[in-house]
Protein backbone atom coordinates (compact mmCIF):
# COMPACT_ATOMS: atom_id res chain seq x y z
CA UNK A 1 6.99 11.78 13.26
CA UNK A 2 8.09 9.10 14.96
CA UNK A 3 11.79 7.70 15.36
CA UNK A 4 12.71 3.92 14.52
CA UNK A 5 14.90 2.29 16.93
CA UNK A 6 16.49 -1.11 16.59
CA UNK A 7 15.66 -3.97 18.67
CA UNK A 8 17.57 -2.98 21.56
CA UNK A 9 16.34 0.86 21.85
CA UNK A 10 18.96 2.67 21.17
CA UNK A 11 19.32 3.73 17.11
CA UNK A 12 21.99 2.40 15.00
CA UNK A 13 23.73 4.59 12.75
CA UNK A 14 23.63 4.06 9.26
CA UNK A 15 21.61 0.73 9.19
CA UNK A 16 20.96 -0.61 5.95
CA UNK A 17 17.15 -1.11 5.21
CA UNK A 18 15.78 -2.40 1.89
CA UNK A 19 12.77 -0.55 1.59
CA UNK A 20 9.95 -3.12 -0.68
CA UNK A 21 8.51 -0.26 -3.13
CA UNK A 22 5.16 -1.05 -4.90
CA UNK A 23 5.03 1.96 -6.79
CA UNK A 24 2.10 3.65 -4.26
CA UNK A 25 1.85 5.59 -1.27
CA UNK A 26 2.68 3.83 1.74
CA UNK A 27 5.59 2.16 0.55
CA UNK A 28 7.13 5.34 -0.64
CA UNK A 29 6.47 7.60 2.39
CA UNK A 30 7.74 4.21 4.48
CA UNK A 31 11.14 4.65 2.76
CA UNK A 32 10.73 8.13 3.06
CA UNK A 33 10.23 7.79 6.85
CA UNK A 34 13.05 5.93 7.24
CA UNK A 35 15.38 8.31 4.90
CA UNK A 36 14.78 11.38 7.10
CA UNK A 37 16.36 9.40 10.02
CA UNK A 38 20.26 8.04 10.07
CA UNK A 39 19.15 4.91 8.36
CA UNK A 40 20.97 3.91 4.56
CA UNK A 41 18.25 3.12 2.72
CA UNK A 42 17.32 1.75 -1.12
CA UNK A 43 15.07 0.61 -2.56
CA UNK A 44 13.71 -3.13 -4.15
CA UNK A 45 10.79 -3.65 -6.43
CA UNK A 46 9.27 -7.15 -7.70
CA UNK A 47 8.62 -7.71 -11.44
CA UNK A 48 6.12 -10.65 -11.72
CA UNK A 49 4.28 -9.53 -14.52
CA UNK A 50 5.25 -12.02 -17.52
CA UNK A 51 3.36 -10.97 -20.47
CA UNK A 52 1.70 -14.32 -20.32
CA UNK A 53 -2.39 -13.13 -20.11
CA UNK A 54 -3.36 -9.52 -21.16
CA UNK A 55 -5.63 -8.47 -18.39
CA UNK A 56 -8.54 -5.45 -19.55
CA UNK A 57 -6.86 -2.03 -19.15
CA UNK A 58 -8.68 -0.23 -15.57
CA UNK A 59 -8.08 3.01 -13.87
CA UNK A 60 -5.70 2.10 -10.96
CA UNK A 61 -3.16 -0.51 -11.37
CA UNK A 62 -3.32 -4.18 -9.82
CA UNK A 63 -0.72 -6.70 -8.16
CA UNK A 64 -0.62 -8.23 -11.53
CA UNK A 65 -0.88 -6.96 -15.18
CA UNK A 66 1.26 -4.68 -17.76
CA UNK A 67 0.25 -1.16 -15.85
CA UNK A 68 3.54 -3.07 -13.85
CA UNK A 69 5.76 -0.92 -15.62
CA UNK A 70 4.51 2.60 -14.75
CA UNK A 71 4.08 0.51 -11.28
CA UNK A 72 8.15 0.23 -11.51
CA UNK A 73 8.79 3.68 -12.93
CA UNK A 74 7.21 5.60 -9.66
CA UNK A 75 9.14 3.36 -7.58
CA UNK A 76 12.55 4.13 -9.76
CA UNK A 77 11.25 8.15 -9.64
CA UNK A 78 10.37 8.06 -5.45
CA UNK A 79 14.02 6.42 -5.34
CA UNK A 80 15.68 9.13 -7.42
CA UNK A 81 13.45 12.03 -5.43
CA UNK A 82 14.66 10.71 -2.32
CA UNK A 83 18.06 9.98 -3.50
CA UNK A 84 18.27 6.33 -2.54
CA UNK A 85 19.49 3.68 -4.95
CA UNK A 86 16.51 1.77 -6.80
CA UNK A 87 16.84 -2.37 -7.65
CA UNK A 88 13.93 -4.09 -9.65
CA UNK A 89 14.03 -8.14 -9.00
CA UNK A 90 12.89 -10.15 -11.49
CA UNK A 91 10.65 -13.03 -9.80
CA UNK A 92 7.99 -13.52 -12.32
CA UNK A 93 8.82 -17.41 -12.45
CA UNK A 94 8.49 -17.29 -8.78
CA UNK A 95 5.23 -15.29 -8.99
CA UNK A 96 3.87 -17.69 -11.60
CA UNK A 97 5.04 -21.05 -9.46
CA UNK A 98 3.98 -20.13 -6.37
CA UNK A 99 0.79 -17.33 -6.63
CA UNK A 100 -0.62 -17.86 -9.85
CA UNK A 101 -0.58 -21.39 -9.78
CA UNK A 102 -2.05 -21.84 -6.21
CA UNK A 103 -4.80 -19.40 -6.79
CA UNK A 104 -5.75 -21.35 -9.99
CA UNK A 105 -5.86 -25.09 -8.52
CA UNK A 106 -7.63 -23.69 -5.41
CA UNK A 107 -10.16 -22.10 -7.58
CA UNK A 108 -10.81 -25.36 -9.68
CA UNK A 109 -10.93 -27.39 -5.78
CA UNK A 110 -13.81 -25.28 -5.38
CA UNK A 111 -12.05 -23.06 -2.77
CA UNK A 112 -11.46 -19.57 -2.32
CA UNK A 113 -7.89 -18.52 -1.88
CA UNK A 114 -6.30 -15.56 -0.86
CA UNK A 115 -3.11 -14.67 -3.55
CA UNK A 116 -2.13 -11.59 -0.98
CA UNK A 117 -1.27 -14.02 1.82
CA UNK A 118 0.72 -16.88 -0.20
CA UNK A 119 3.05 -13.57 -1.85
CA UNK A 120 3.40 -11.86 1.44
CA UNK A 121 4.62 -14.90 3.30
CA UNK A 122 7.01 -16.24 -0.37
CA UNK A 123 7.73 -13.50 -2.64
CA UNK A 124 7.56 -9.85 -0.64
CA UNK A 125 9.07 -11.97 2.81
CA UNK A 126 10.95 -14.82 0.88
CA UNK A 127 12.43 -14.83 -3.05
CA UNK A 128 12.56 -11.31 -3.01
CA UNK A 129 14.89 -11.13 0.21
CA UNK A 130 16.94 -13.88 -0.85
CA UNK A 131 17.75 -12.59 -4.74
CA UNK A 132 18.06 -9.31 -3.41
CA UNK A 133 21.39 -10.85 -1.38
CA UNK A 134 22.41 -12.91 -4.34
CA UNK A 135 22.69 -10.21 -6.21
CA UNK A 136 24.95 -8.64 -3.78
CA UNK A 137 22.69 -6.07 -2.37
CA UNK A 138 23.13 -6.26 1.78
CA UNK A 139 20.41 -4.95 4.52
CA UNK A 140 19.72 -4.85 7.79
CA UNK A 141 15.83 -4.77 8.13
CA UNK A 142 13.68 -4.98 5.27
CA UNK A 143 10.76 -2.36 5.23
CA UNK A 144 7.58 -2.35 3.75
CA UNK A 145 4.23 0.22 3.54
CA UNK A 146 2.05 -2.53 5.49
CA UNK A 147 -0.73 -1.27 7.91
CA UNK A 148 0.73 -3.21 10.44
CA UNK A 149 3.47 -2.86 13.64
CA UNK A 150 5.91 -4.60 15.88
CA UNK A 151 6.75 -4.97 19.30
CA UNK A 152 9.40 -6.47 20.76
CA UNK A 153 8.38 -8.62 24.32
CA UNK A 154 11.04 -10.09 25.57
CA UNK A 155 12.85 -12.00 23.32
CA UNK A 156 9.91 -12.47 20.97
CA UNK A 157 8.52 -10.04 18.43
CA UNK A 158 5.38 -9.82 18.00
CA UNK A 159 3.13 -8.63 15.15
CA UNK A 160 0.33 -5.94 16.34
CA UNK A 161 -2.35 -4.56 14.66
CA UNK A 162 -2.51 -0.99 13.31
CA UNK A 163 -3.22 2.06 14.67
CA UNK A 164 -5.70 2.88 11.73
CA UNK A 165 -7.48 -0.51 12.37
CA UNK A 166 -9.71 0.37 8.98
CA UNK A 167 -6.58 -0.10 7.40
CA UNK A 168 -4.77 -3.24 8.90
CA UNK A 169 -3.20 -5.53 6.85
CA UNK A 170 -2.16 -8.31 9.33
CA UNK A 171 -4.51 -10.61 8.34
CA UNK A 172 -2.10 -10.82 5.24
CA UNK A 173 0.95 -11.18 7.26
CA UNK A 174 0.16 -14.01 9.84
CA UNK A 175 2.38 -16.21 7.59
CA UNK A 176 5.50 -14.11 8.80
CA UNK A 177 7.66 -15.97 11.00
CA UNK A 178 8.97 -14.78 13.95
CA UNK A 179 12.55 -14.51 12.68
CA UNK A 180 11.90 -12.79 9.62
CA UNK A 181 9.78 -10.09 12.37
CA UNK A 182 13.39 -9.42 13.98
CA UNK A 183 13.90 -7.69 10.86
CA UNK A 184 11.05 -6.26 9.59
CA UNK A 185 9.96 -2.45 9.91
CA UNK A 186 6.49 -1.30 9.26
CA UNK A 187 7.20 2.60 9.14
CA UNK A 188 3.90 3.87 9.08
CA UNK A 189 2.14 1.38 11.10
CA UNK A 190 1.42 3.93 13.90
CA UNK A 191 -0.29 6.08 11.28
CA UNK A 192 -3.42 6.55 9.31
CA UNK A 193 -4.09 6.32 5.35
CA UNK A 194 -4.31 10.47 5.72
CA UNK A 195 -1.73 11.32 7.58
CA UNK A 196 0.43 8.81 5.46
CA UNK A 197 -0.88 10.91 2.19
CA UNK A 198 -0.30 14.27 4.17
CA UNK A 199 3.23 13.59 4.55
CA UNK A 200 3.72 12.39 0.98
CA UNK A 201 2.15 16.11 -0.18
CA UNK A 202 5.01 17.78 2.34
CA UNK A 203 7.43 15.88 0.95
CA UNK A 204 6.27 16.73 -2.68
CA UNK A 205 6.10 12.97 -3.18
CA UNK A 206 4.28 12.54 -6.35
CA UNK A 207 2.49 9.58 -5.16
CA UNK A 208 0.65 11.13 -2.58
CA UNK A 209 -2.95 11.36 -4.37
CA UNK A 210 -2.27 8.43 -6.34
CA UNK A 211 -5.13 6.09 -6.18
CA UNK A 212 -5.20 2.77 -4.97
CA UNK A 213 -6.43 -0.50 -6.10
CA UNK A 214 -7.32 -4.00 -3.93
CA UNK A 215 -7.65 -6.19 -7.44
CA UNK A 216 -5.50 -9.19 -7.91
CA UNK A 217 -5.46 -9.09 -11.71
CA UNK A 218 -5.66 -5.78 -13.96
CA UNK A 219 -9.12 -5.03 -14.66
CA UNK A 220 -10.31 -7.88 -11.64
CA UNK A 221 -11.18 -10.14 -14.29
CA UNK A 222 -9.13 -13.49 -13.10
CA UNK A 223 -10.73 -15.82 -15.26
CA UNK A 224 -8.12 -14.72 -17.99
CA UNK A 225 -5.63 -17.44 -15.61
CA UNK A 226 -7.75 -20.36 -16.84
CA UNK A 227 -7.75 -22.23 -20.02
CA UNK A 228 -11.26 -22.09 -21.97
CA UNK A 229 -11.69 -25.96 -21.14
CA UNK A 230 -11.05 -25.34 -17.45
CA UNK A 231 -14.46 -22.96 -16.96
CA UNK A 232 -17.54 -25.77 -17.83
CA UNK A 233 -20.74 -24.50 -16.82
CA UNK A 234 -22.57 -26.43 -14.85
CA UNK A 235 -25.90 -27.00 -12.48
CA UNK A 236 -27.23 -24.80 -9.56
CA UNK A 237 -29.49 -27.11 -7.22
CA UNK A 238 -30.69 -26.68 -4.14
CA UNK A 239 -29.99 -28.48 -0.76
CA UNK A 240 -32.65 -31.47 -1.98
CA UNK A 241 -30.56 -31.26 -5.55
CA UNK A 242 -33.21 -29.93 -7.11
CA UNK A 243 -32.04 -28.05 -10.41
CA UNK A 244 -32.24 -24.05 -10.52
CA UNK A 245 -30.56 -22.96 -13.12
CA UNK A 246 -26.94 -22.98 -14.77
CA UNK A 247 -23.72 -21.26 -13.64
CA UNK A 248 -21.01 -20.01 -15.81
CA UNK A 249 -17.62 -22.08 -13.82
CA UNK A 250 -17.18 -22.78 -10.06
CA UNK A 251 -14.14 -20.16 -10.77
CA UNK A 252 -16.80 -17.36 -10.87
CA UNK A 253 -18.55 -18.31 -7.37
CA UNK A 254 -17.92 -18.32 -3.46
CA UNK A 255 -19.50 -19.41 -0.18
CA UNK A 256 -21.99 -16.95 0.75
CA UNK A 257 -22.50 -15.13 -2.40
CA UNK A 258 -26.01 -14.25 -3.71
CA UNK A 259 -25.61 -11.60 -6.86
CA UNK A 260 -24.77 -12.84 -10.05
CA UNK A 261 -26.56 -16.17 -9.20
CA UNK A 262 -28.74 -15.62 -12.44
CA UNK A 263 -31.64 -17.83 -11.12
CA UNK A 264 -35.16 -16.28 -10.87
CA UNK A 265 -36.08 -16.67 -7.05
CA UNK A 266 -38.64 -14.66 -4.52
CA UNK A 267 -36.52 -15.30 -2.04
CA UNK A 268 -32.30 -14.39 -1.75
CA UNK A 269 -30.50 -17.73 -2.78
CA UNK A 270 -27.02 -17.99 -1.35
CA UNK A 271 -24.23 -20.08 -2.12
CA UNK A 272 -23.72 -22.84 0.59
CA UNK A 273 -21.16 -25.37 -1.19
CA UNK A 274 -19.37 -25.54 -4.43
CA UNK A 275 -19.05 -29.27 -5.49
CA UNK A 276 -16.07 -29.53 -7.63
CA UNK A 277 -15.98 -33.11 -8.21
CA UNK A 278 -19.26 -32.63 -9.75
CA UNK A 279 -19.36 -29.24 -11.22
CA UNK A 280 -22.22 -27.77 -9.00
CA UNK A 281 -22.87 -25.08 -7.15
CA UNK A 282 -25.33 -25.71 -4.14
CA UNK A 283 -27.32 -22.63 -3.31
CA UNK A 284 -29.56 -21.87 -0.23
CA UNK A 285 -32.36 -19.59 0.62
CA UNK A 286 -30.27 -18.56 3.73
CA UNK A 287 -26.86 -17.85 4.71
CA UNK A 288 -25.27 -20.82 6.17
CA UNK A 289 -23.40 -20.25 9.49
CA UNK A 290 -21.08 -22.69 11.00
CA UNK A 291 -20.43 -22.93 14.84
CA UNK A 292 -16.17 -23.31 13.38
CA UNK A 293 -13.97 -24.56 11.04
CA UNK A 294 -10.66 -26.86 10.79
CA UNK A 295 -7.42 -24.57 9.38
CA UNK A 296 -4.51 -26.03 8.16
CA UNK A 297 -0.53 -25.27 8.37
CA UNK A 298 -1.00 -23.23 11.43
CA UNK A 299 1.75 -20.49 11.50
CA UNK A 300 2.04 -19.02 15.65
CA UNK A 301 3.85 -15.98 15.84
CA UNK A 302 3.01 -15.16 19.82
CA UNK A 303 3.51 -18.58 21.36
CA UNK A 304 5.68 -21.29 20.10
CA UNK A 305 2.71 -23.97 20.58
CA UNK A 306 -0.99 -23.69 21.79
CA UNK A 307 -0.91 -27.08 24.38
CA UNK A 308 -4.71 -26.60 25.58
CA UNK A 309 -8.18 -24.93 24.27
CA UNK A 310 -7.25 -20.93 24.30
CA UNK A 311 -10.12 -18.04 24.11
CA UNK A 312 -8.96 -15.70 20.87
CA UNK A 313 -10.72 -13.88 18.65
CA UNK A 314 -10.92 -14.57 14.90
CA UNK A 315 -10.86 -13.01 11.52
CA UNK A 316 -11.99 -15.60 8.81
CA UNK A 317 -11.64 -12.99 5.96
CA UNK A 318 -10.22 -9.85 5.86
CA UNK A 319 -13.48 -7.43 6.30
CA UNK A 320 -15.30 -9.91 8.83
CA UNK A 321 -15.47 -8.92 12.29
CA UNK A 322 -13.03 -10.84 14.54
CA UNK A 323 -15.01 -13.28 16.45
CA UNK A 324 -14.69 -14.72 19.90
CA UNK A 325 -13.54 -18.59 19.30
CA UNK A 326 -11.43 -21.31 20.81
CA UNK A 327 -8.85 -22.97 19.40
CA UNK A 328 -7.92 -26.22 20.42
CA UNK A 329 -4.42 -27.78 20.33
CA UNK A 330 -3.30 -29.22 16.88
CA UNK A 331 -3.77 -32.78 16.23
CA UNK A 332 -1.48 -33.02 13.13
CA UNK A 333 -1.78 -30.99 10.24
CA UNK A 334 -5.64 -29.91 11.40
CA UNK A 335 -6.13 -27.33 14.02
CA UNK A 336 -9.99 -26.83 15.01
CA UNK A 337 -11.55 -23.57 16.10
CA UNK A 338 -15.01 -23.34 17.60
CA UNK A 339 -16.72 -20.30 17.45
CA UNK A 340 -18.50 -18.69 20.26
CA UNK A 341 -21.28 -17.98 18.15
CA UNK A 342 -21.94 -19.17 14.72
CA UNK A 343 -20.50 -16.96 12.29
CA UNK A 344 -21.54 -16.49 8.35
CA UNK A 345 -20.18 -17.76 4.93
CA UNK A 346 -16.86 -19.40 6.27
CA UNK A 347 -15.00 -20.04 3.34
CA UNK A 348 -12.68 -23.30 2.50
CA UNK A 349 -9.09 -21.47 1.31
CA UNK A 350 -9.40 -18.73 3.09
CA UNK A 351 -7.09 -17.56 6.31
CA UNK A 352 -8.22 -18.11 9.79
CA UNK A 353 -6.42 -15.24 12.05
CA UNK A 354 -6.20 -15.87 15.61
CA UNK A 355 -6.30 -12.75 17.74
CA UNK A 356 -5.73 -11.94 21.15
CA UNK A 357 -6.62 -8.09 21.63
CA UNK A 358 -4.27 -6.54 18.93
CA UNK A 359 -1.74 -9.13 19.19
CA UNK A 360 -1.69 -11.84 16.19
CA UNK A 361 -1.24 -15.39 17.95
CA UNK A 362 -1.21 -16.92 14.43
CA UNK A 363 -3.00 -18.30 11.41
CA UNK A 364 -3.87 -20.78 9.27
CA UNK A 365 -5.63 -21.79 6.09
CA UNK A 366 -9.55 -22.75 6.23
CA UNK A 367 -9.78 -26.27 5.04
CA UNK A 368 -13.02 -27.51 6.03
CA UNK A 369 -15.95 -26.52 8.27
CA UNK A 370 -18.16 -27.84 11.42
């Protein structure tokens, strides 16, 4: 097991740590890492779940939906089985404002976004912190169950990749800034999903064979966010305009997709563009690859400003293979990246991730491509 330390090396006794609990797993056996050592640990929950949609009832619970309250009641039972004190923080106005809202004008701009990113980086990182201390409640550190670690170089802290790579979540944590890194722990970001489980059995930890889910919305059906008069169907054409068929809502479509097109084709169409000024979806007969893409509000972590082209590597989603690219030196608000070779289905909304090795340099949002 391995033994936290604060910045300096040496271990403070009786730090306070505000552990975020989700309800699952890795957040529970990353408070219950942290209670087995001389920290003073309790734990904080979110409640964003407003009552406002009703999503369809499925198996394992998602970020958002009315299986929140069981989601609250394991974190409230890990709390009282490791005898830490338990908080719940209502942000659902927050959640609303700042998630909900930018995932639904993103999807009716025709882009992609990623909801996990924009609640990181404001709710988990940002409203929950801050009512947490308004409420009186003071910490140290505040811990989470990401796949993810830090390292301290220097004066800088830097955010690393995990040891179980298959299960690395810093593509959702570029956003971070390198003050609120001073004070974050990652627990069990030097182990894998089984020995995380493995230690939640030996601690009789009822969560450990709880399963998991990666939906956004209760039963993954998001189109419950949008009014009826929001989702118009619409054309599918071709690159000459030509039209294919009809689609049900750009909401329903991304770049690079090709089931669920519902057009009658001997050849794989693909999506290529989604025209929201005009309703359409473009398809292709082939996947489009792009030799980069523009990001916007570019977040560095590992340097405090990238002054001429740099060789990373880059994730443009979270399961694509990080790339060798360069990125070039902002001009603005725009930061381009040029791939070394084209790469697949980049995606306006989506994250960029700039690598170098397992070191995050930074990030930034996908706004265009080239």
């Amino acid at each position: 097991m391995i033994i936290l330390q604060d910045r300096d090396g040496m271990k403070k006794k009786r730090t306070r740590v505000a552990v975020g609990l989700s309800g699952g797993v890795d957040s529970s056996v990353a408070a219950a890492l942290l209670r087995k050592q001389d920290y003073k640990v309790f734990g904080v929950t979110m409640e964003i779940y407003d009552g406002s949609v009703i999503p369809k009832a499925s198996a394992t619970h998602a970020c958002y939906g009315p299986g929140e309250k069981e989601d609250v009641a394991s974190a409230a039972a890990i709390c009282e089985k490791l005898n830490m004190a338990f908080y719940a923080i209502d942000l659902r106005q927050e959640y609303k404002s700042h998630v909900i809202h930018y995932f639904r004008n993103e999807y009716l701009k025709g882009k992609t976004p990623n909801p996990c990113v924009v609640c990181n980086q404001k709710l988990k990182f940002g409203f929950l912190l801050e009512k947490a201390r308004q409420a009186g409640l003071n910490f140290d550190y505040f811990a989470t169950g990401h796949y993810a670690r830090i390292e301290k170089s220097g004066s800088r802290f830097l955010l690393k990749r995990a040891a179980d790579r298959s299960k690395d979540q810093t593509y959702f944590l570029y956003g971070l800034t390198k003050e609120q890194l001073a004070h974050t722990l990652f627990p069990i970001g030097d182990h894998t999903k089984q020995e995380v489980r493995t230690i939640a059995r030996s601690l009789g930890l009822e969560t450990a064979d709880r399963e998991e889910s990666q939906d956004f919305i209760d039963g993954g059906d998001y189109s419950i966010l949008f009014d009826k008069d929001e989702i118009q169907a619409g054309e599918i054409v071709d690159e000459a305009g030509q039209v294919l068929g009809m689609h049900r809502g750009i909401i329903h479509y991304t770049i690079g997709q090709r089931r669920g097109l519902g057009i009658a084709s001997q050849r794989p169409l693909y999506v290529s563009r989604i025209d929201a000024a005009n309703n359409r979806i473009i398809v292709s007969d082939h996947e489009n690859r792009s030799k980069g893409l523009v990001a916007t509000d570019l977040n560095l972590i590992a340097v405090d400003r990238i002054e001429q082209p740099r060789q990373v590597q880059v994730k443009i989603r979270l399961k694509h293979k990080q790339a060798q690219a360069t990125v070039f030196p902002p001009d603005g608000n725009q930061t381009r990246i040029l791939f070394k070779e084209p790469q697949m289905s980049v995606t306006p909304g989506q994250s960029a991730v700039l690598y170098t090795d397992d070191t995050v340099l930074g990030g930034g949002i996908i706004a265009g491509v080239l």
